[in-house]
N, C-alpha and C. Protein backbone atom coordinates (compact mmCIF):
# COMPACT_ATOMS: atom_id res chain seq x y z
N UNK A 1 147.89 85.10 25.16
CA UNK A 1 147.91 86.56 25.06
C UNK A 1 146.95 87.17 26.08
N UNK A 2 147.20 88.15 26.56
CA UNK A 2 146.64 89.03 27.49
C UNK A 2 145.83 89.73 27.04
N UNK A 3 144.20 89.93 26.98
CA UNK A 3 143.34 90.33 27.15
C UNK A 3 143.51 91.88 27.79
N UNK A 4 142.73 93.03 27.06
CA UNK A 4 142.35 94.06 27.88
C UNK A 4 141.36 93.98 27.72
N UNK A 5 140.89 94.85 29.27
CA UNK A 5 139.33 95.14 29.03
C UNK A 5 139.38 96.32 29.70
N UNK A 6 138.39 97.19 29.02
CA UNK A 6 138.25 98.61 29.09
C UNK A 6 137.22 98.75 30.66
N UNK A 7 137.26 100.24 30.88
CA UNK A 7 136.77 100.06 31.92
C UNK A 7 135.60 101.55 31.67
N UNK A 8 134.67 101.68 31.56
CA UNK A 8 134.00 102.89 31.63
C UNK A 8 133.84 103.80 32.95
N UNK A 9 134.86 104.69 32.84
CA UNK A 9 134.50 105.52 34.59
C UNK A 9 134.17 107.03 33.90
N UNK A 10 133.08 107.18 34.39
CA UNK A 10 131.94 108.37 34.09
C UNK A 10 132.62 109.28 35.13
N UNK A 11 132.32 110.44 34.28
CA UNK A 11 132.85 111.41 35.23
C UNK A 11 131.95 111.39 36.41
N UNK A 12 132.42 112.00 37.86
CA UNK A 12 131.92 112.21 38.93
C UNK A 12 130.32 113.36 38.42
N UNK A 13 129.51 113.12 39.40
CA UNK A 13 128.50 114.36 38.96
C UNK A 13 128.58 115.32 40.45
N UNK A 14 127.84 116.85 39.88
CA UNK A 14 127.94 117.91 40.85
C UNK A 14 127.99 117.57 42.15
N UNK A 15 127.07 116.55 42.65
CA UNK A 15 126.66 115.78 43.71
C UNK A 15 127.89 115.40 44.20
N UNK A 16 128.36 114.38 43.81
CA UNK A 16 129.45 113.45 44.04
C UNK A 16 130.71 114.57 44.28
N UNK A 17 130.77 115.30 43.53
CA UNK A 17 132.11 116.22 43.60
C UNK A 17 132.13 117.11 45.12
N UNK A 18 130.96 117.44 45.50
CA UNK A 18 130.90 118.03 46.66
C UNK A 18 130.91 117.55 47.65
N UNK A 19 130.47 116.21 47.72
CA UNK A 19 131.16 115.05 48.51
C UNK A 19 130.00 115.05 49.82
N UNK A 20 129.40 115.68 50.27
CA UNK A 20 128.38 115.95 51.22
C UNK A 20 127.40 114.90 51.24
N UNK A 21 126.80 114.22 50.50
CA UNK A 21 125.63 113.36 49.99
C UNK A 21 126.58 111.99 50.50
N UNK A 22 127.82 111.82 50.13
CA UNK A 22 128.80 110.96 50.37
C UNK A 22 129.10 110.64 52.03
N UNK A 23 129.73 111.63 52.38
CA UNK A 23 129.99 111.84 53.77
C UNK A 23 128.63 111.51 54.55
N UNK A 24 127.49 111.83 54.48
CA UNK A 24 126.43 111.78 54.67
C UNK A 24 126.28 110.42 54.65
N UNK A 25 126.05 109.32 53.87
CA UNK A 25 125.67 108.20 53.55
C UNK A 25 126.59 107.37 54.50
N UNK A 26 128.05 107.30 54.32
CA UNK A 26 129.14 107.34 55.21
C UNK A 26 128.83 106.64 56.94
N UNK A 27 128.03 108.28 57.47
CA UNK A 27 127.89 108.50 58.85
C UNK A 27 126.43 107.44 59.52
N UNK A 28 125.73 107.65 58.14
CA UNK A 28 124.86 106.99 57.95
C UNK A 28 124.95 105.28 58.87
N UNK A 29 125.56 104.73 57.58
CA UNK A 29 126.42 103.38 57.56
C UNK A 29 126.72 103.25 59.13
N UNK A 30 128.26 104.13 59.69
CA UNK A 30 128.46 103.76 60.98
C UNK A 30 127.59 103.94 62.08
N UNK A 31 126.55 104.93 62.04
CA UNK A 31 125.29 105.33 62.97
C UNK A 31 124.39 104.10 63.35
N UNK A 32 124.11 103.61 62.24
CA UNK A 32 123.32 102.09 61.95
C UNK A 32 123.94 101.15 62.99
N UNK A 33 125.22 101.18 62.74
CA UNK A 33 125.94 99.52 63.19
C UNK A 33 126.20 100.30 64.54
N UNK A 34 126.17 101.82 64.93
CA UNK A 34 126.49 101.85 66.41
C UNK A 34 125.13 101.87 67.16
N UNK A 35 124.05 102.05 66.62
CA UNK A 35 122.74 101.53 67.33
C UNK A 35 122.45 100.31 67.45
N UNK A 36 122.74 99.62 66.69
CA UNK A 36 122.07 98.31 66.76
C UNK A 36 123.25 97.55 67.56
N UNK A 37 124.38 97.75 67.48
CA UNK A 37 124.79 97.63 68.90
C UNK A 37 124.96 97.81 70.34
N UNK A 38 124.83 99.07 70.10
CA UNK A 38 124.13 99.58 71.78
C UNK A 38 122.99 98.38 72.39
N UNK A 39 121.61 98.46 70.85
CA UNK A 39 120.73 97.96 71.10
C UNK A 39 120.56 96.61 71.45
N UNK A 40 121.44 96.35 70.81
CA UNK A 40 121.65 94.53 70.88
C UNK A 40 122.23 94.17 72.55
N UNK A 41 123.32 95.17 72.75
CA UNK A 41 123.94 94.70 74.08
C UNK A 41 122.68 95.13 75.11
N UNK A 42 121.60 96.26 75.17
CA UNK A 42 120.87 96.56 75.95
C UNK A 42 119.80 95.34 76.39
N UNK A 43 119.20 94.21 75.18
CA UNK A 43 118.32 93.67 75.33
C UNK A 43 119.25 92.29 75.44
N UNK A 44 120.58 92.70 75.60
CA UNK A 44 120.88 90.93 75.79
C UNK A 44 121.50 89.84 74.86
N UNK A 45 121.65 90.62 74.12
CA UNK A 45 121.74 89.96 72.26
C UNK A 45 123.06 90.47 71.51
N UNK A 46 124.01 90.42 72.24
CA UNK A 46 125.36 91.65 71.81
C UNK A 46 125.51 91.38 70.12
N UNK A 47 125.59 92.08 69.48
CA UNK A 47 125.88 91.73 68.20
C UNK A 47 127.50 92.34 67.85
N UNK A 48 128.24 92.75 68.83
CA UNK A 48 129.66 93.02 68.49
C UNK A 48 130.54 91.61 68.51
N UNK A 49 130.86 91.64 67.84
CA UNK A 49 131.84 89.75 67.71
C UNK A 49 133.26 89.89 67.79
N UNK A 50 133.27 90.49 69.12
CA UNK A 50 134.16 90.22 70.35
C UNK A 50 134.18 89.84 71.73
N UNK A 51 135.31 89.19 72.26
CA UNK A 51 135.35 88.34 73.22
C UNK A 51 136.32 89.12 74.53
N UNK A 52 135.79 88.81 75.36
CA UNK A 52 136.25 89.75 76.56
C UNK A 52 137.76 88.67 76.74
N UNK A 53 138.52 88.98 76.26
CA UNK A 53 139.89 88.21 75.77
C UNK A 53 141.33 89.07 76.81
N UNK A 54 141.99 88.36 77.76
CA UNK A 54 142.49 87.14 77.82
C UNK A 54 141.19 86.52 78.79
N UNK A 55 140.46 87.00 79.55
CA UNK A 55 139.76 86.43 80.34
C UNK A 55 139.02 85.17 80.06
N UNK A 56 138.23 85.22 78.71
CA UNK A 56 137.49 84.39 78.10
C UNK A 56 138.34 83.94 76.52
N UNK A 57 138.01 82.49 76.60
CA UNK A 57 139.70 82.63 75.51
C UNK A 57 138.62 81.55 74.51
N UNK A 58 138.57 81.76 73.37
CA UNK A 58 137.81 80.54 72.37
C UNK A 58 138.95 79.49 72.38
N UNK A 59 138.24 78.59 72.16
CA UNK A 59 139.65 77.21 71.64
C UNK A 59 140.49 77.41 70.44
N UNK A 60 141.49 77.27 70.26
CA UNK A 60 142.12 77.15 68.99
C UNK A 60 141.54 76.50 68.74
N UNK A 61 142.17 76.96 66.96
CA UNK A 61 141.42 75.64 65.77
C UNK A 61 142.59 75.01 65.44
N UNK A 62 142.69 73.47 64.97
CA UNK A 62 143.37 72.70 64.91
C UNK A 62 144.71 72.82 64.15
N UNK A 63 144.55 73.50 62.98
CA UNK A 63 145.41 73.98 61.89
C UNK A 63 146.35 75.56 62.53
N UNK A 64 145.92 75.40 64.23
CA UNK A 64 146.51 76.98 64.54
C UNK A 64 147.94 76.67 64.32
N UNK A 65 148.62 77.22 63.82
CA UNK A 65 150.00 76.76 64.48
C UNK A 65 150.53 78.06 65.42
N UNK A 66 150.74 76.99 66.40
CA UNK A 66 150.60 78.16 67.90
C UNK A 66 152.50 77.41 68.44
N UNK A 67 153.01 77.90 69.27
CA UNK A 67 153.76 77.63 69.61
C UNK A 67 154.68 76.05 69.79
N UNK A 68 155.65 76.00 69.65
CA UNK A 68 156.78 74.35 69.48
C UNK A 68 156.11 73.50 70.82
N UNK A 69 156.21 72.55 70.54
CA UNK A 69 156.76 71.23 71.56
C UNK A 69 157.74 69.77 70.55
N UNK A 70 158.55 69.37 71.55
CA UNK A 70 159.27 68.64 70.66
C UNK A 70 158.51 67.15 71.73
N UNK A 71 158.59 65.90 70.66
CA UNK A 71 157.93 65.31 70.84
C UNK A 71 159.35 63.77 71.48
N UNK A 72 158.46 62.90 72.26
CA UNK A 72 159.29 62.07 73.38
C UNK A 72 159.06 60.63 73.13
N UNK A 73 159.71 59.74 73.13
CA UNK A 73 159.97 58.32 73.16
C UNK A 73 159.39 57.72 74.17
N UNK A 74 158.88 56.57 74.19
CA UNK A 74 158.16 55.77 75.51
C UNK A 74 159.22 55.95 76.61
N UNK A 75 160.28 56.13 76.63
CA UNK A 75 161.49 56.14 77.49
C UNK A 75 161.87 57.63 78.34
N UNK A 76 160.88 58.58 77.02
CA UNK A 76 161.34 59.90 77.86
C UNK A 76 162.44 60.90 77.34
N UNK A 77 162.77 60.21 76.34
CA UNK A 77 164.28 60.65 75.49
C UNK A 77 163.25 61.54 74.43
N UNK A 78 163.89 62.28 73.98
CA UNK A 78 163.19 63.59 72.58
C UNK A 78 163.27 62.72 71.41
N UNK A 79 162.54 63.02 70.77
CA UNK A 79 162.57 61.95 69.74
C UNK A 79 162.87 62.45 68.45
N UNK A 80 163.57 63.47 68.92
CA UNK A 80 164.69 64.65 67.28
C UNK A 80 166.33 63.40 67.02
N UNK A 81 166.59 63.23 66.36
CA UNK A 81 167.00 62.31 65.34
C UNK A 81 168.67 63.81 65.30
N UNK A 82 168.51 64.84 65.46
CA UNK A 82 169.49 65.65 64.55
C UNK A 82 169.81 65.87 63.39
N UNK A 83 168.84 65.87 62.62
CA UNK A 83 169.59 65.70 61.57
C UNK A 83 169.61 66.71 60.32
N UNK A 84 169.47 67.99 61.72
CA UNK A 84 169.71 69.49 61.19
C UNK A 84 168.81 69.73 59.82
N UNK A 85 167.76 69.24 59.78
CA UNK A 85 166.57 69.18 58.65
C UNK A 85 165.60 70.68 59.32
N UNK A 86 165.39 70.95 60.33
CA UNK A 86 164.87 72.11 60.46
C UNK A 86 165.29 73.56 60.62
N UNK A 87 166.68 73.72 61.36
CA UNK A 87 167.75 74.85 61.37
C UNK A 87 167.83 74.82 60.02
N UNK A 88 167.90 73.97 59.19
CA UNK A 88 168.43 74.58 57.86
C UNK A 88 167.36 75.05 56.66
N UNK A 89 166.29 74.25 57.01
CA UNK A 89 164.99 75.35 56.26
C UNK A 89 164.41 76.31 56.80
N UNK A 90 164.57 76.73 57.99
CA UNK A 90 164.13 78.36 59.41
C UNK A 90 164.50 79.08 57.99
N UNK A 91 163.82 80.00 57.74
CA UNK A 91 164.22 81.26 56.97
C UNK A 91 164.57 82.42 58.07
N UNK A 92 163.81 82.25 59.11
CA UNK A 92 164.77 83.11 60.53
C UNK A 92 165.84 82.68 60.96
N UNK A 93 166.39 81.73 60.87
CA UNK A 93 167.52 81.21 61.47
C UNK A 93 167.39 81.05 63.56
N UNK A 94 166.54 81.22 63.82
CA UNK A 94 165.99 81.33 64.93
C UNK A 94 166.05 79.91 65.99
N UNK A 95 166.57 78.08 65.07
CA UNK A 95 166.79 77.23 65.72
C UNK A 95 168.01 77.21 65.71
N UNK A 96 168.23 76.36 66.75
CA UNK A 96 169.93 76.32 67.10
C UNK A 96 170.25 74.59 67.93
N UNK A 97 170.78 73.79 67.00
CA UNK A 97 170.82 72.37 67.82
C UNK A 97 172.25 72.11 67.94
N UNK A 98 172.92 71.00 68.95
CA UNK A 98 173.86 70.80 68.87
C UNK A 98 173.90 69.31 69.29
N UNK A 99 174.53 68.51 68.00
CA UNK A 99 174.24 66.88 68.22
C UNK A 99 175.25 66.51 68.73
N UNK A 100 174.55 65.25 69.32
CA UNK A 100 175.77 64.18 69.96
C UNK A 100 175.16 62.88 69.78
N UNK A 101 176.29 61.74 70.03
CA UNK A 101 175.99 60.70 69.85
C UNK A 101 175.20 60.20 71.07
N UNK A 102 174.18 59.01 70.07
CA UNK A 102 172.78 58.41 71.08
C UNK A 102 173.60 57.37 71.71
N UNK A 103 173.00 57.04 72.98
CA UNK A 103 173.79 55.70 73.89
C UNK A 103 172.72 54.70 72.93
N UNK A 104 171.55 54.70 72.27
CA UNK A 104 170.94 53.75 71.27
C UNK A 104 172.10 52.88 70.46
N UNK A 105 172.02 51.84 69.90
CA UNK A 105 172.87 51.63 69.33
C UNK A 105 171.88 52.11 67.79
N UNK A 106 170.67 51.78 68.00
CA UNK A 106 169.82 52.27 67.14
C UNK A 106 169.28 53.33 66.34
N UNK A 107 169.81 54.52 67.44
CA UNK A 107 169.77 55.91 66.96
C UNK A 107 170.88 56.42 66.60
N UNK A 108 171.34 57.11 65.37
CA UNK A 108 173.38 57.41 65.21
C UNK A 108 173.07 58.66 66.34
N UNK A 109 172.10 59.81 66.10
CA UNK A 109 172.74 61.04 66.66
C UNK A 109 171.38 61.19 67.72
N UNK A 110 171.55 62.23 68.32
CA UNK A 110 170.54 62.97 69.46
C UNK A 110 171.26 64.35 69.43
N UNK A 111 169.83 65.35 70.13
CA UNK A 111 170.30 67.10 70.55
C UNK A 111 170.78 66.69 71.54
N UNK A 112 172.20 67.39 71.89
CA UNK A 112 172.85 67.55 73.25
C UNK A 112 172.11 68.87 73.89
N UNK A 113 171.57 69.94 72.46
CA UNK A 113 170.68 71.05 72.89
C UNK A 113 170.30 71.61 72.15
N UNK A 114 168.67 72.09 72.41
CA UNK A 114 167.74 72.25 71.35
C UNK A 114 167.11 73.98 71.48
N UNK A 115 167.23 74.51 70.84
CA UNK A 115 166.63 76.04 71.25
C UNK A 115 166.31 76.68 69.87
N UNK A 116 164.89 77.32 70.51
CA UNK A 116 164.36 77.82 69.42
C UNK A 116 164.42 79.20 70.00
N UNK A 117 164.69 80.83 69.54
CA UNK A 117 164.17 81.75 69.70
C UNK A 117 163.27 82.75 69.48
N UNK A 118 161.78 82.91 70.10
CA UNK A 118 160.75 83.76 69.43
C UNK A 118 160.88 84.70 69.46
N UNK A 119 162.29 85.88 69.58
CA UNK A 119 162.44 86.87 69.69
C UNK A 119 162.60 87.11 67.72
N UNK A 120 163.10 85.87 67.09
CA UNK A 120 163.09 85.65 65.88
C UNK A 120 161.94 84.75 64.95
N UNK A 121 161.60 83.86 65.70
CA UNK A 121 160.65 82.86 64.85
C UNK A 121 159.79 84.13 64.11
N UNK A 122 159.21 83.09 63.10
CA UNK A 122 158.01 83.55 62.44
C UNK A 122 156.76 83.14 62.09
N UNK A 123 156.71 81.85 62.92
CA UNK A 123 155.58 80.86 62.61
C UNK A 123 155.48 80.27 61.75
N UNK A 124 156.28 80.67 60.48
CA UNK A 124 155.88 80.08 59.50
C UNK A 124 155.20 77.77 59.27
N UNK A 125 155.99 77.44 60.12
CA UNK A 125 155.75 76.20 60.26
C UNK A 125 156.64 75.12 59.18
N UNK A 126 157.74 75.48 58.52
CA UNK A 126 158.37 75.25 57.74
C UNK A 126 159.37 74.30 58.70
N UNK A 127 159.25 73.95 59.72
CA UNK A 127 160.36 73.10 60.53
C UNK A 127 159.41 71.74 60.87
N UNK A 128 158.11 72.10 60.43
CA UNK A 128 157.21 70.67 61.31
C UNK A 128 157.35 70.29 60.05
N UNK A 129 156.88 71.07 58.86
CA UNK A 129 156.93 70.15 57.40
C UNK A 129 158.38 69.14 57.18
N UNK A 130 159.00 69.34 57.31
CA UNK A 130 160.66 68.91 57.17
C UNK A 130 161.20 68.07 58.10
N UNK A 131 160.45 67.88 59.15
CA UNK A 131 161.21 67.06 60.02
C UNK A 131 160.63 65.33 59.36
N UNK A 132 161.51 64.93 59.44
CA UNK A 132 161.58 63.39 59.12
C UNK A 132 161.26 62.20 60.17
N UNK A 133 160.91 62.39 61.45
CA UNK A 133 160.24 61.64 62.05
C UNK A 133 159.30 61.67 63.16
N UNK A 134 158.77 63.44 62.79
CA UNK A 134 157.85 64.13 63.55
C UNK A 134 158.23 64.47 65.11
N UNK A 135 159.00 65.24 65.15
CA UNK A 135 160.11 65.23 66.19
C UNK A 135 159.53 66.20 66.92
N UNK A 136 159.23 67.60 65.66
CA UNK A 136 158.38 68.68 66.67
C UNK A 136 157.35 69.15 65.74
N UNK A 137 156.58 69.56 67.04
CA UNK A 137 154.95 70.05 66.46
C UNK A 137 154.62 71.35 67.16
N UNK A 138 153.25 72.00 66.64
CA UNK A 138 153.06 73.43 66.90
C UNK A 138 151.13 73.25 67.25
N UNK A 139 151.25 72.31 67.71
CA UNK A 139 150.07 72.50 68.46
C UNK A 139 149.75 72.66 69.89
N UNK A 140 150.56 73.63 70.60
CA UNK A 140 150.22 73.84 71.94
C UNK A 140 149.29 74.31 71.92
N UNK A 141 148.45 75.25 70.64
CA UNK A 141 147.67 76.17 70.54
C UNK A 141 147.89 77.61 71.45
N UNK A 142 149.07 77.97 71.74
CA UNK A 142 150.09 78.93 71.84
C UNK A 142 150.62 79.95 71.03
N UNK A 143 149.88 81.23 71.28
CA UNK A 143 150.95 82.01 70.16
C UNK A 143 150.76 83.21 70.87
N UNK A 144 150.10 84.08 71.79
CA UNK A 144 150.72 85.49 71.97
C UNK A 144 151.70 84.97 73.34
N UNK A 145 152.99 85.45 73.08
CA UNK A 145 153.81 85.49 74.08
C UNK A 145 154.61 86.82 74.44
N UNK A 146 154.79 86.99 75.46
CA UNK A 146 155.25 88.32 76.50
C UNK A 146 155.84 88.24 77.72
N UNK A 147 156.95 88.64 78.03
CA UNK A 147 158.00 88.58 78.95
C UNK A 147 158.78 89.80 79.42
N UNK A 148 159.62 89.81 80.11
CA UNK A 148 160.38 90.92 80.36
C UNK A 148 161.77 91.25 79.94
N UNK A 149 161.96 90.12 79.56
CA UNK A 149 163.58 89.97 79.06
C UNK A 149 163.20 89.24 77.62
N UNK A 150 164.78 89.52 77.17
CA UNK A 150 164.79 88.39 75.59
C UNK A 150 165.25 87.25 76.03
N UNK A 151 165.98 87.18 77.15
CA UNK A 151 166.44 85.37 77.65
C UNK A 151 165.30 85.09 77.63
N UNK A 152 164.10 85.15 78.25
CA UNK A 152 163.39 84.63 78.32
C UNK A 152 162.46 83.96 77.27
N UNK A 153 162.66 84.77 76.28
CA UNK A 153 161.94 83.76 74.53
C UNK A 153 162.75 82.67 74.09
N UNK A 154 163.98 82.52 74.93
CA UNK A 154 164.67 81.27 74.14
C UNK A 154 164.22 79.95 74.57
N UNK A 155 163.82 79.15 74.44
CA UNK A 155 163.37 78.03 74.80
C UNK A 155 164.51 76.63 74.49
N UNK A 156 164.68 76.18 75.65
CA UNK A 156 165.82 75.08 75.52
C UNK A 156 164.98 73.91 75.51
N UNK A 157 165.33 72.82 75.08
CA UNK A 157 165.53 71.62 75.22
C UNK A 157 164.58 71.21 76.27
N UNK A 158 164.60 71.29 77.54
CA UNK A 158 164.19 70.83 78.71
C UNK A 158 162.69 71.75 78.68
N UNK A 159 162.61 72.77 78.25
CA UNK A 159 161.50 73.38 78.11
C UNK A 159 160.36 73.15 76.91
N UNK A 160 160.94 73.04 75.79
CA UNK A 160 160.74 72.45 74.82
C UNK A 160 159.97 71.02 75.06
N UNK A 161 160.45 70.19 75.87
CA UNK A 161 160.12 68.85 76.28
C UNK A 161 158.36 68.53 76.64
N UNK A 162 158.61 69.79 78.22
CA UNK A 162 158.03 69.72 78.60
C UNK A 162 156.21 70.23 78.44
N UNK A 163 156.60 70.59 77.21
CA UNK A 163 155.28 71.55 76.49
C UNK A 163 154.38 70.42 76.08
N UNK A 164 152.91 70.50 76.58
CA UNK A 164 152.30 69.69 75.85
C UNK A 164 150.73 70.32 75.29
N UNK A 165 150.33 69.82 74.06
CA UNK A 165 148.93 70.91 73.55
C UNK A 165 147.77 71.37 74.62
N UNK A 166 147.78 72.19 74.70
CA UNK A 166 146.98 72.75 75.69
C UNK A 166 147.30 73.61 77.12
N UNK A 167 148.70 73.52 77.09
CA UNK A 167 149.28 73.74 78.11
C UNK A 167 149.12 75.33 78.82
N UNK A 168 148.88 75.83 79.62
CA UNK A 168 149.62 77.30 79.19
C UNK A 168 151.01 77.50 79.65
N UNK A 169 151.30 78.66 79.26
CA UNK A 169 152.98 78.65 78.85
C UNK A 169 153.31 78.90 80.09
N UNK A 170 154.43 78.14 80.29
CA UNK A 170 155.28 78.74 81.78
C UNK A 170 155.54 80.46 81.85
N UNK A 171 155.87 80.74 82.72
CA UNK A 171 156.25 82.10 83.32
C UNK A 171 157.61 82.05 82.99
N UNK A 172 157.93 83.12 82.36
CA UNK A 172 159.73 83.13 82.04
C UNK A 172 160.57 83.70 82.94
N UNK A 173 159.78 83.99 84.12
CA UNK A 173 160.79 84.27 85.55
C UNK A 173 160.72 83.05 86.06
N UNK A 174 160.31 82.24 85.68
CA UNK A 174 160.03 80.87 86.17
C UNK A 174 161.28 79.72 85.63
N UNK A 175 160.86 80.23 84.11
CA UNK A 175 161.21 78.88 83.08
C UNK A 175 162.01 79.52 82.24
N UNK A 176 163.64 80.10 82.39
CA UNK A 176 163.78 80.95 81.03
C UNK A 176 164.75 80.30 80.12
N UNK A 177 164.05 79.33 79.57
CA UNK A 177 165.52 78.07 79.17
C UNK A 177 166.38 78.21 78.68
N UNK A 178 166.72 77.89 80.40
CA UNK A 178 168.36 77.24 80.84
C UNK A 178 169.10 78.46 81.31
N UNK A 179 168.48 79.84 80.34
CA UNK A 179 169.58 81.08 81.07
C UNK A 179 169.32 81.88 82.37
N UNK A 180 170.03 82.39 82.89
CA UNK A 180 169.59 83.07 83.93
C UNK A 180 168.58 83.90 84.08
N UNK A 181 168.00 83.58 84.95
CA UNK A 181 165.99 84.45 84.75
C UNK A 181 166.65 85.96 85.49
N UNK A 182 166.00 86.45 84.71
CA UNK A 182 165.78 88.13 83.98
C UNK A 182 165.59 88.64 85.94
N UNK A 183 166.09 90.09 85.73
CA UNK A 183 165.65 90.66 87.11
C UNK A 183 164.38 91.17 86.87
N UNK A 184 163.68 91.88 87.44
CA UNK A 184 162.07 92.09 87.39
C UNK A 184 162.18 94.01 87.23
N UNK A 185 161.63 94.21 86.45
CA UNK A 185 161.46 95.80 85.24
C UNK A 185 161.71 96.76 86.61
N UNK A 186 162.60 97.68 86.28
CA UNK A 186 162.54 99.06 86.97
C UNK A 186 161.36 99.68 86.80
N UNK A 187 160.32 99.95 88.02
CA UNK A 187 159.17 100.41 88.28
C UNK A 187 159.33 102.26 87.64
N UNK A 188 158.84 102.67 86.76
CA UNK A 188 158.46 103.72 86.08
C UNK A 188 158.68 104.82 87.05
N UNK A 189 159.40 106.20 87.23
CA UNK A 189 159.32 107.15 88.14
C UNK A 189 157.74 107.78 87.92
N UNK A 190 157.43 108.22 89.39
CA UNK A 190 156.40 108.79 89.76
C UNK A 190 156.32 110.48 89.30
N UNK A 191 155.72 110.50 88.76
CA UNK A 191 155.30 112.39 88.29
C UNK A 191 155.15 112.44 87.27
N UNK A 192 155.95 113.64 86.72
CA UNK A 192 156.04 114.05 85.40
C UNK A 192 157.40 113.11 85.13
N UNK A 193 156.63 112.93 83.43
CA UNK A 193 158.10 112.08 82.95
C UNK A 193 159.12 112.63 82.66
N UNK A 194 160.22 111.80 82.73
CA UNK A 194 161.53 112.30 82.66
C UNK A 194 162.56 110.99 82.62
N UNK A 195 162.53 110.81 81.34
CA UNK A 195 163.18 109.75 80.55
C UNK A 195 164.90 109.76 81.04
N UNK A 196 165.16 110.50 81.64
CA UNK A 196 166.82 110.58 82.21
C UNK A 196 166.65 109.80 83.25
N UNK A 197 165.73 110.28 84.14
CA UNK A 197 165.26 109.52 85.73
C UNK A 197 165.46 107.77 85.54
N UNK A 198 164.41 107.88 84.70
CA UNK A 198 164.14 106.25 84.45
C UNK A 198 165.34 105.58 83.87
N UNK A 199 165.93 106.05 82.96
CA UNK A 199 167.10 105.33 82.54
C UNK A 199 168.17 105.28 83.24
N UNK A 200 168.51 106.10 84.37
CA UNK A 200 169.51 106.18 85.38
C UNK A 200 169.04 104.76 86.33
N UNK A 201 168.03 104.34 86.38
CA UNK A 201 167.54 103.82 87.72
C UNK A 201 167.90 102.36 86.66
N UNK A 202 167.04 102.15 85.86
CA UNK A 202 167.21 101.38 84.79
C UNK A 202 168.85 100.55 84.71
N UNK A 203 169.62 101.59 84.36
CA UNK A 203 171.36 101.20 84.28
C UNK A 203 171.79 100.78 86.02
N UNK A 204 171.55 101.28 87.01
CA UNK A 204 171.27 100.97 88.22
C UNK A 204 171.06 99.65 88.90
N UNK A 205 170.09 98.74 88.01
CA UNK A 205 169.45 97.78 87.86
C UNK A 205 170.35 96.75 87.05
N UNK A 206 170.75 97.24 86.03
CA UNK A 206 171.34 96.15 85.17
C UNK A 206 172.68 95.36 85.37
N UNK A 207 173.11 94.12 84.97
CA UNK A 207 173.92 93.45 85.75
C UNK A 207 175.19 93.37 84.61
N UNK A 208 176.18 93.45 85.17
CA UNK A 208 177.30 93.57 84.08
C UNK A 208 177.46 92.16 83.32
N UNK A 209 178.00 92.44 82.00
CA UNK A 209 178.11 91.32 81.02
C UNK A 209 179.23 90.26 81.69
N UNK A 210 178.55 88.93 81.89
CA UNK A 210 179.89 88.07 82.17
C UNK A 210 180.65 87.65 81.06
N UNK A 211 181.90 87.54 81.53
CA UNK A 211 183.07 87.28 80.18
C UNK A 211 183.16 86.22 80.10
N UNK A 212 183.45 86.41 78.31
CA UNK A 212 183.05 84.95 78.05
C UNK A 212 184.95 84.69 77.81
């Protein structure tokens, strides 16, 4: 059975209702922590606990789970099995494999192609728990990613491969796996804005859909 417990709340007093003494105490509080930071950075001693970031980057911690790498056989071959154990627990639906048979006589299946998309992932890490012979892992210590296109968050197979912890991430005008790398952003019109301008130049730029 569930327990109540009462709670005694006293009315506010004259003080409190006018709120001034409050506000006051308040300004107080942030005044404090903005001197003694000034002060701290003046003598050398910063006491703000921030990091001049991307420039200066702390290490991940081990448990980060930062971005995929799929993991490789002494031979060089991926060492994913197929056996659709992670596409099917994604609560994003965000992996996408397509098996074929291994020239192993040892292995039944292999990815013919492996893609994850972070335009969807969620980190959750629910694909490293589930895999059955540790196929892929999330310790690149990798996780803010930014590009210009959405081809470019898909990560294939060959990209996937090549990821190893510590890495930093390829350039997705570089690396946009497997699809055609993105054209480079219509440069912003000069002046006053004018959102017609830019989107004319924009459509200008863009390349018609090939048929499928």
């Amino acid at each position: 059975m569930i327990g109540v417990r009462k709670v005694d709340r006293r009315p506010l007093t004259v003080r409190e209702r006018l709120y001034l003494v409050e506000v006051v105490k308040g300004l107080g509080i942030t005044l404090r922590h903005l001197l003694g930071n000034l002060v701290g950075s003046a003598t050398g001693r910063p006491r703000v606990p921030t990091i001049a970031w991307p420039e200066h980057q702390e290490p991940a911690a081990p448990r980060l789970r930062g971005r995929h790498r799929l993991m490789q056989r002494p031979d060089g071959a991926p060492k994913c099995v197929a056996c659709m154990c992670c596409p099917t627990i994604c609560p994003a639906q965000c992996i996408h494999i397509v098996a074929e048979e291994s020239p192993d006589p040892t292995i039944e299946k292999r990815p013919a192609s492996f893609e994850i998309d972070y335009m969807r992932c969620v980190f959750c890490g629910l694909c490293i728990e589930v895999c059955p012979v540790d196929a892929i892992r999330m310790d690149t210590g990798e996780v803010p990613l930014a590009d210009y296109s959405r081809e470019a968050f898909v990560f294939d197979l060959a990209r996937l491969l090549k990821s190893k912890p510590g890495d930093p991430a390829p350039p997705g005008r570089v690396a946009t796996g497997g699809l055609a790398p993105p054209r480079e952003p219509p440069a912003p019109p000069t002046g006053p804005y004018e959102p017609s301008v830019f989107l004319e130049r924009k459509r200008g730029q863009e390349q018609p859909a090939a048929p499928h």
